[in-house]
PDB file of N, CA and C in Angstrom:
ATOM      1  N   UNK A   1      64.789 164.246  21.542  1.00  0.00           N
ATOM      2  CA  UNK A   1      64.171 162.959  21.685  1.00  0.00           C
ATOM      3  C   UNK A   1      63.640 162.780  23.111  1.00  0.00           C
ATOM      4  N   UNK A   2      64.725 163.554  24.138  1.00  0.00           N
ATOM      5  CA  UNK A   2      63.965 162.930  25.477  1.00  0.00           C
ATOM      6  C   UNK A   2      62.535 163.991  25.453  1.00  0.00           C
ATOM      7  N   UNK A   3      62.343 165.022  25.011  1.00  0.00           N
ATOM      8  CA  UNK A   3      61.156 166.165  25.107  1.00  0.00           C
ATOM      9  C   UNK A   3      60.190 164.939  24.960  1.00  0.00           C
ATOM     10  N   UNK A   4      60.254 164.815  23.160  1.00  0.00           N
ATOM     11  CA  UNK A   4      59.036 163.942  22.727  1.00  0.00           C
ATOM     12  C   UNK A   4      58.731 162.852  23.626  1.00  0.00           C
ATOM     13  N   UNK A   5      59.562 161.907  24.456  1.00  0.00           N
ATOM     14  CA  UNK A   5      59.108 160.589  24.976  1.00  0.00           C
ATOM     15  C   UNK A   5      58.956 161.640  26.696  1.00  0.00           C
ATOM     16  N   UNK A   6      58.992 162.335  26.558  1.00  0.00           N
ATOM     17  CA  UNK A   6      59.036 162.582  28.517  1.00  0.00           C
ATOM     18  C   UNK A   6      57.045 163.137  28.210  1.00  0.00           C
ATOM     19  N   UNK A   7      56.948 164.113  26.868  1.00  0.00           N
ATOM     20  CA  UNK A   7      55.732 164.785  26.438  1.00  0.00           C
ATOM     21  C   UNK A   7      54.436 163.297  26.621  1.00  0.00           C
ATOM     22  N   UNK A   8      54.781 162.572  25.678  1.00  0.00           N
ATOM     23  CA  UNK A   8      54.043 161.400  25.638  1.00  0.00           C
ATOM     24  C   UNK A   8      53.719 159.994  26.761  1.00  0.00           C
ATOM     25  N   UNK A   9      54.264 161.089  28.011  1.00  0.00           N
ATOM     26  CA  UNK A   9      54.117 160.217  29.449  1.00  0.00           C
ATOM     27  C   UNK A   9      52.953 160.147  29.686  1.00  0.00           C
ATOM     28  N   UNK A  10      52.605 159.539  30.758  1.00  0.00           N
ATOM     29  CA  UNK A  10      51.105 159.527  31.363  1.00  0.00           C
ATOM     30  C   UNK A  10      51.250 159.857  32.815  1.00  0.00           C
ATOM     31  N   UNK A  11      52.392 160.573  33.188  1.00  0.00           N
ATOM     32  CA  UNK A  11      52.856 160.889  34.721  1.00  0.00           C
ATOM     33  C   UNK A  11      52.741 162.255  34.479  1.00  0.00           C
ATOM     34  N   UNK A  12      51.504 162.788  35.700  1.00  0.00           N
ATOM     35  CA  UNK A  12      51.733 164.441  35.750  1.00  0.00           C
ATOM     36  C   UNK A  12      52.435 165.401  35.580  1.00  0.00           C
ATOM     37  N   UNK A  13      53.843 164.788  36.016  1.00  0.00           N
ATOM     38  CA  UNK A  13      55.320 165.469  36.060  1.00  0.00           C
ATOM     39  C   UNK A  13      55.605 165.912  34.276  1.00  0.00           C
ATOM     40  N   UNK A  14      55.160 164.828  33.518  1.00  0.00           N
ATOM     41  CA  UNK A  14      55.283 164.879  32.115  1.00  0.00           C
ATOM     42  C   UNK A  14      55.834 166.026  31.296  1.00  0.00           C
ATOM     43  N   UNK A  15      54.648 166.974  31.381  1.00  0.00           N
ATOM     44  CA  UNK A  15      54.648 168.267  30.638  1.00  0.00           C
ATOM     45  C   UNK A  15      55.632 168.994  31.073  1.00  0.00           C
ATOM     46  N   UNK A  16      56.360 169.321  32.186  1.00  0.00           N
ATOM     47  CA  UNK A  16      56.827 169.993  32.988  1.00  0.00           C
ATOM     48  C   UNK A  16      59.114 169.142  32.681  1.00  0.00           C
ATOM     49  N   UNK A  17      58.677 167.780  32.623  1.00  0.00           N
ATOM     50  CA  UNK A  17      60.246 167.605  32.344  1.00  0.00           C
ATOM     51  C   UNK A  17      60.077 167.732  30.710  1.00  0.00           C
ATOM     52  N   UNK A  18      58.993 167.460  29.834  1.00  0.00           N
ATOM     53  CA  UNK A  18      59.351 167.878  28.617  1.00  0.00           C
ATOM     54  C   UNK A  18      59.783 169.194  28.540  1.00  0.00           C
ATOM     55  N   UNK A  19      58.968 170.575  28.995  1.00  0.00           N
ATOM     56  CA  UNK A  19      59.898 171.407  28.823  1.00  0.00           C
ATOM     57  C   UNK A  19      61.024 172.008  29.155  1.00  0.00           C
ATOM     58  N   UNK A  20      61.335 171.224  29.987  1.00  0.00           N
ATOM     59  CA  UNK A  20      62.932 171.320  30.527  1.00  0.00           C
ATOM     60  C   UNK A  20      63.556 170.406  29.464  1.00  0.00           C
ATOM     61  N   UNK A  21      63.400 169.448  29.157  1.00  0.00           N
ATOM     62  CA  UNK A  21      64.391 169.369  28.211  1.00  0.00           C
ATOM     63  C   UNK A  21      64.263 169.881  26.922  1.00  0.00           C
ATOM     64  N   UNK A  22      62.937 170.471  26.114  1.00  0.00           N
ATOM     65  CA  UNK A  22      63.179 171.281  25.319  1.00  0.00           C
ATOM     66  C   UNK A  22      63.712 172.913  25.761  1.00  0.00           C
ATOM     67  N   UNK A  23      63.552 173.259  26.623  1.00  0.00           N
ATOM     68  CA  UNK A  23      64.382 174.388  27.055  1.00  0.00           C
ATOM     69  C   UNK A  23      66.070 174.086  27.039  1.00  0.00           C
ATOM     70  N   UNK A  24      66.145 172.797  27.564  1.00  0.00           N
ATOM     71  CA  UNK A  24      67.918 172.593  27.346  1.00  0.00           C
ATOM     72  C   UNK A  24      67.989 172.523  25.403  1.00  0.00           C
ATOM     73  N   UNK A  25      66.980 171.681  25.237  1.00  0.00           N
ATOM     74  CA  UNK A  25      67.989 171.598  23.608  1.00  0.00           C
ATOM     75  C   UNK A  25      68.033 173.039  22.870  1.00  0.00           C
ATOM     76  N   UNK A  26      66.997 174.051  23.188  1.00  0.00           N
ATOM     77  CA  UNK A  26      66.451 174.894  22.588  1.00  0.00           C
ATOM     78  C   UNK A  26      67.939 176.015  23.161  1.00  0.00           C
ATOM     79  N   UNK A  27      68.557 175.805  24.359  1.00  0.00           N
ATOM     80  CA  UNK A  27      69.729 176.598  24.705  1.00  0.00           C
ATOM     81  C   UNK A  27      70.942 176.020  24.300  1.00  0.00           C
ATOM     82  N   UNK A  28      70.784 174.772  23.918  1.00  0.00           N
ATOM     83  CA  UNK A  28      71.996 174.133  22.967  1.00  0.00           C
ATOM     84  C   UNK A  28      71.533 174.055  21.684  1.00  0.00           C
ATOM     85  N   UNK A  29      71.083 174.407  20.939  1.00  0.00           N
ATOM     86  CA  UNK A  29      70.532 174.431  19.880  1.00  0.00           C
ATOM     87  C   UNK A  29      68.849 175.390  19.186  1.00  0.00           C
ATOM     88  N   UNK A  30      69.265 176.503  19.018  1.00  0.00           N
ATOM     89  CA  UNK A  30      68.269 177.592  19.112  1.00  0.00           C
ATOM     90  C   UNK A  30      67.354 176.662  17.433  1.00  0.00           C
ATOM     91  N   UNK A  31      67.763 176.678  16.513  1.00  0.00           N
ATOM     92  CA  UNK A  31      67.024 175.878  15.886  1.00  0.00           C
ATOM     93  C   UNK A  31      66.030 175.300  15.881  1.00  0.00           C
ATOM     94  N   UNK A  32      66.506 174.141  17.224  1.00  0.00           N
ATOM     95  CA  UNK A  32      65.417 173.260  17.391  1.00  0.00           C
ATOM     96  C   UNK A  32      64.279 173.170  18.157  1.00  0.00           C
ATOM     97  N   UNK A  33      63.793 175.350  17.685  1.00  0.00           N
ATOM     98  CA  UNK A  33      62.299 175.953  18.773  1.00  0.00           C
ATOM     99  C   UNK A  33      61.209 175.729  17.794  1.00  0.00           C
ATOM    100  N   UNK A  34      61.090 175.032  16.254  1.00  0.00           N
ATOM    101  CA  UNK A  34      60.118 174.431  15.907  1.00  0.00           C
ATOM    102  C   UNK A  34      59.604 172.823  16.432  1.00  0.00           C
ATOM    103  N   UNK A  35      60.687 172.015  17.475  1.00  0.00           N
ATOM    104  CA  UNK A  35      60.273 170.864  17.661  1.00  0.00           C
ATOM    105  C   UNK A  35      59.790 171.011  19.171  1.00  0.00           C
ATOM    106  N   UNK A  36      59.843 172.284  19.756  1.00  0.00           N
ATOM    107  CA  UNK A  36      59.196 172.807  20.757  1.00  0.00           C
ATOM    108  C   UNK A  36      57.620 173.473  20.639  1.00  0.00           C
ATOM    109  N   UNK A  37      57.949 173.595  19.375  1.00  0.00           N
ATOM    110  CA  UNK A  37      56.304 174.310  19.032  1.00  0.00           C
ATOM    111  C   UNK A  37      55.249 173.080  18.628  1.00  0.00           C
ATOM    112  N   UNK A  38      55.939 172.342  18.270  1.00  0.00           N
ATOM    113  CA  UNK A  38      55.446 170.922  17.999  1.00  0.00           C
ATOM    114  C   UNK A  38      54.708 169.982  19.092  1.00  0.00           C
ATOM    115  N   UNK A  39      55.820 170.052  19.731  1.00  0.00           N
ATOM    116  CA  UNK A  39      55.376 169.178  21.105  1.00  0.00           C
ATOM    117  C   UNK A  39      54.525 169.913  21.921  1.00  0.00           C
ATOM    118  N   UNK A  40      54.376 170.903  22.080  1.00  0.00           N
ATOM    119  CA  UNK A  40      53.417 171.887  22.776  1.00  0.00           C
ATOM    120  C   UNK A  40      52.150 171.893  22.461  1.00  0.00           C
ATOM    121  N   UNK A  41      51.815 171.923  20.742  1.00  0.00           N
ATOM    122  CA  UNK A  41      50.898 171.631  19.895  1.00  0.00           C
ATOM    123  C   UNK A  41      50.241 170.090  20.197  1.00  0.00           C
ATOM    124  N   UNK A  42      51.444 169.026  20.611  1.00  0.00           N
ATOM    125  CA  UNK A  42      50.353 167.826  20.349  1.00  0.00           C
ATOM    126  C   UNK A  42      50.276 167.912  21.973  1.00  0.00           C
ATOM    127  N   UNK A  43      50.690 168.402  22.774  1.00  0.00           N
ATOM    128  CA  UNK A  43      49.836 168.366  24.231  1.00  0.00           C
ATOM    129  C   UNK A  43      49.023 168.892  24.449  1.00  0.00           C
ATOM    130  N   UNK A  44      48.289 169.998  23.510  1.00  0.00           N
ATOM    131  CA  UNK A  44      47.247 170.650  23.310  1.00  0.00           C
ATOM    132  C   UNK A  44      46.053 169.976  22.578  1.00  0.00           C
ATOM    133  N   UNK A  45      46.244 169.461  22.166  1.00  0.00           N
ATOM    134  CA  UNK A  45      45.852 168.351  20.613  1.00  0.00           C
ATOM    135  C   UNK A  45      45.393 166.607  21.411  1.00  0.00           C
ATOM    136  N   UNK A  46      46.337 166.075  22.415  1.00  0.00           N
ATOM    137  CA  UNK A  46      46.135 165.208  22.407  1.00  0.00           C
ATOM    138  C   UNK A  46      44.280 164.749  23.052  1.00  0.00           C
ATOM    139  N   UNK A  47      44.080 163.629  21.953  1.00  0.00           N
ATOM    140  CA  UNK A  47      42.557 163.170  21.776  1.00  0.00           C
ATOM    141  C   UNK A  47      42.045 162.526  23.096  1.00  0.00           C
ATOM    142  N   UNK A  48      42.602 161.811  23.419  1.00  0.00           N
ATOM    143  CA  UNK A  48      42.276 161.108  25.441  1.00  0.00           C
ATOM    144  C   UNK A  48      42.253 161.805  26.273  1.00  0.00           C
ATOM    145  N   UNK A  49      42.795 163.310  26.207  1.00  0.00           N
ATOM    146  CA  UNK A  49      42.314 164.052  27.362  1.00  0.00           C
ATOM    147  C   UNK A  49      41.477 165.056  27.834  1.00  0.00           C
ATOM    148  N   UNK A  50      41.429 165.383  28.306  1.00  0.00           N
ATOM    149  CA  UNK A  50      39.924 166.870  28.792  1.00  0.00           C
ATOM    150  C   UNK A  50      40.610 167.856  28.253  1.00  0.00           C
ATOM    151  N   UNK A  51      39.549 168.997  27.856  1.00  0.00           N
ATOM    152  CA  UNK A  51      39.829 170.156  27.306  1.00  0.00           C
ATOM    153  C   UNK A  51      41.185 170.885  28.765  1.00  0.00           C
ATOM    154  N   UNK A  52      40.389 170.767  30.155  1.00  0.00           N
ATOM    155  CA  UNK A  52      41.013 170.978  31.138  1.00  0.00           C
ATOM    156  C   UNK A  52      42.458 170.783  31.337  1.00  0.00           C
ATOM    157  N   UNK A  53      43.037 169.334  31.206  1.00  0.00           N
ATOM    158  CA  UNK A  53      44.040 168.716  31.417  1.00  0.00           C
ATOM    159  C   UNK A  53      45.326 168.811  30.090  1.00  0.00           C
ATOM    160  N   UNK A  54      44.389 168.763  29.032  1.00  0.00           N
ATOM    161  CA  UNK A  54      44.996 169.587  27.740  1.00  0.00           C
ATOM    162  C   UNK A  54      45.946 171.098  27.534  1.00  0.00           C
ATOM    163  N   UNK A  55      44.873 171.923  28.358  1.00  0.00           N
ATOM    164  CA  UNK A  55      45.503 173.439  28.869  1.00  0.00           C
ATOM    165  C   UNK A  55      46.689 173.641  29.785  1.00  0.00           C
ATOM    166  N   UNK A  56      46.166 172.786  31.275  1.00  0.00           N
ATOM    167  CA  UNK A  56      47.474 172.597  32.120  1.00  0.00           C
ATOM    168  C   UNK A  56      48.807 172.289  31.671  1.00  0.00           C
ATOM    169  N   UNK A  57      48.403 170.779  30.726  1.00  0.00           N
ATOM    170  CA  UNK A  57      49.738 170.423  30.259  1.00  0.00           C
ATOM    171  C   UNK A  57      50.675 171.485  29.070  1.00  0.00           C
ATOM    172  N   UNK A  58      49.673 172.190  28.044  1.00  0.00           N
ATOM    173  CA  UNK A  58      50.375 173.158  27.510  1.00  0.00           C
ATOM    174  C   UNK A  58      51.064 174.112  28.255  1.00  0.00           C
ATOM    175  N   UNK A  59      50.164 174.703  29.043  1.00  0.00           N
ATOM    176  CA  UNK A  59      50.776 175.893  30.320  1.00  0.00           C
ATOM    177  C   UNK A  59      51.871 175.380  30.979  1.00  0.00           C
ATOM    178  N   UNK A  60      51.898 174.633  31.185  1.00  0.00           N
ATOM    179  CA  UNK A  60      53.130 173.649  31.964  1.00  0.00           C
ATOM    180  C   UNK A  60      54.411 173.619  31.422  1.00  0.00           C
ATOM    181  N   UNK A  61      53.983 172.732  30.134  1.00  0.00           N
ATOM    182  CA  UNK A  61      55.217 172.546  29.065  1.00  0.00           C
ATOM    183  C   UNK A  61      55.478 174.485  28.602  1.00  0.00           C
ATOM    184  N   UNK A  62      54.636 175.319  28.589  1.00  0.00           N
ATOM    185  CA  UNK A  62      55.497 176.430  27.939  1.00  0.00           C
ATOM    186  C   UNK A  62      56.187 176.678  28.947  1.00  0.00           C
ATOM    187  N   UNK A  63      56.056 177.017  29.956  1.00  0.00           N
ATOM    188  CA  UNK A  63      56.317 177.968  31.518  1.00  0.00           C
ATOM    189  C   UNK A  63      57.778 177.153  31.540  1.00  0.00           C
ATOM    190  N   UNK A  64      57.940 175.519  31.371  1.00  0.00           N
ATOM    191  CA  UNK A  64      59.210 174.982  31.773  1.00  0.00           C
ATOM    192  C   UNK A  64      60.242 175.162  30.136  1.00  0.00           C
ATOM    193  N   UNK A  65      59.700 175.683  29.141  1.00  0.00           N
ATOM    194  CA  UNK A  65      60.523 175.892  27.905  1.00  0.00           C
ATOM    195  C   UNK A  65      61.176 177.088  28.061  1.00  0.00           C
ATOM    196  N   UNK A  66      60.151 178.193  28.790  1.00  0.00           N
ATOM    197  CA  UNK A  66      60.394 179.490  28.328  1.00  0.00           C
ATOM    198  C   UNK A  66      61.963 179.890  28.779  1.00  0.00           C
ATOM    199  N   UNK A  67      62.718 179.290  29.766  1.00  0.00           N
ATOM    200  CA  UNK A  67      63.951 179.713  30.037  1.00  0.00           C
ATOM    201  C   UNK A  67      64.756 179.677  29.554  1.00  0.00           C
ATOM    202  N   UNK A  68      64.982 178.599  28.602  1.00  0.00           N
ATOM    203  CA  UNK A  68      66.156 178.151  27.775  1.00  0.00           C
ATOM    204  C   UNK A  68      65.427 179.336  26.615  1.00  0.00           C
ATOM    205  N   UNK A  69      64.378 179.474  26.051  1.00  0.00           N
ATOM    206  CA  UNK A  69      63.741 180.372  25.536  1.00  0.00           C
ATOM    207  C   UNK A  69      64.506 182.010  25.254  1.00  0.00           C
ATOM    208  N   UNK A  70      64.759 182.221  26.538  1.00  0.00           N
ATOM    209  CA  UNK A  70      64.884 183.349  27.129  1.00  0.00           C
ATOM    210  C   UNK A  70      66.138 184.002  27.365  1.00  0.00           C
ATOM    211  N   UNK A  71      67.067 182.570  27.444  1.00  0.00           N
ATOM    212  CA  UNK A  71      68.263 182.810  27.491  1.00  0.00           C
ATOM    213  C   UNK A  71      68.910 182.891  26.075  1.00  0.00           C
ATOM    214  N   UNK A  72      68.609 182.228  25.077  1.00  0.00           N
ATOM    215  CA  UNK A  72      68.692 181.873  24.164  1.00  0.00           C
ATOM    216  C   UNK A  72      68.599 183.869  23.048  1.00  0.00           C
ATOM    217  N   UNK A  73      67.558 184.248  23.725  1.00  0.00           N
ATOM    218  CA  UNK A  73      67.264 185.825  22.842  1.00  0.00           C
ATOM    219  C   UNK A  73      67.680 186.388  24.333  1.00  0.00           C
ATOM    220  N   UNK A  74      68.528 186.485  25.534  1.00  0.00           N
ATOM    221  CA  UNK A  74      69.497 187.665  25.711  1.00  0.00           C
ATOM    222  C   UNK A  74      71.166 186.891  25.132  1.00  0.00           C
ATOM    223  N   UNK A  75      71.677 185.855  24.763  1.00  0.00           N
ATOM    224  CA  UNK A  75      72.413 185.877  24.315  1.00  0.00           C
ATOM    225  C   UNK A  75      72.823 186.322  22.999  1.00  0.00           C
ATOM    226  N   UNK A  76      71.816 186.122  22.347  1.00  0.00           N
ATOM    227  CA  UNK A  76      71.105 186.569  20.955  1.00  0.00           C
ATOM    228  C   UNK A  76      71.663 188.427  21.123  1.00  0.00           C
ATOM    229  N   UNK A  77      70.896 188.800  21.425  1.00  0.00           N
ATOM    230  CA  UNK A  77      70.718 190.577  22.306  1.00  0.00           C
ATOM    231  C   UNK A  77      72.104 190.823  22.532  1.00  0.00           C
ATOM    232  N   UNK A  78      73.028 190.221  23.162  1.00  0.00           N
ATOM    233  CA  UNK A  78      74.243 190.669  23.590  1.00  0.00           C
ATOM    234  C   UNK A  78      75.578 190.466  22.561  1.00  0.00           C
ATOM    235  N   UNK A  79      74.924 189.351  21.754  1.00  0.00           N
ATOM    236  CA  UNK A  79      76.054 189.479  20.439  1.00  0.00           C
ATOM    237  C   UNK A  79      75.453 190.504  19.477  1.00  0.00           C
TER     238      UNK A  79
END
């Protein structure tokens, strides 16, 4: 829940604490990497902004997911 409302900010920082907290839920809960693919999708998607500002914010939001991401498949790997 905090991903979706931090995603749907209008503060630069936005994209960047959404994927920190989908990187935390996604390392407490590996499951929930379709509501990460989601939110990534509508920051790509969203209609009010520039093709430009659209990209950043995806690039943003993945780069701050990918850790919990990451940790998530070497824990995976080691069991």
């Amino acid at each position: 829940m905090l991903a979706a409302a931090c995603a749907t900010g209008s503060r630069p920082r936005s994209p960047v604490t959404a994927g920190l907290a989908t990187s935390a839920a996604i390392l407490v809960r590996p499951n929930l990497l379709p509501l990460g693919l989601t939110i990534g999708l509508f920051l790509l998607v969203r209609p009010e902004r520039a093709w430009r500002e659209r990209a950043r914010d995806g690039a943003l939001f993945a780069a701050a997911s990918a850790p919990g991401c990451l940790a998530v498949a070497i824990i995976q790997q080691t069991f």
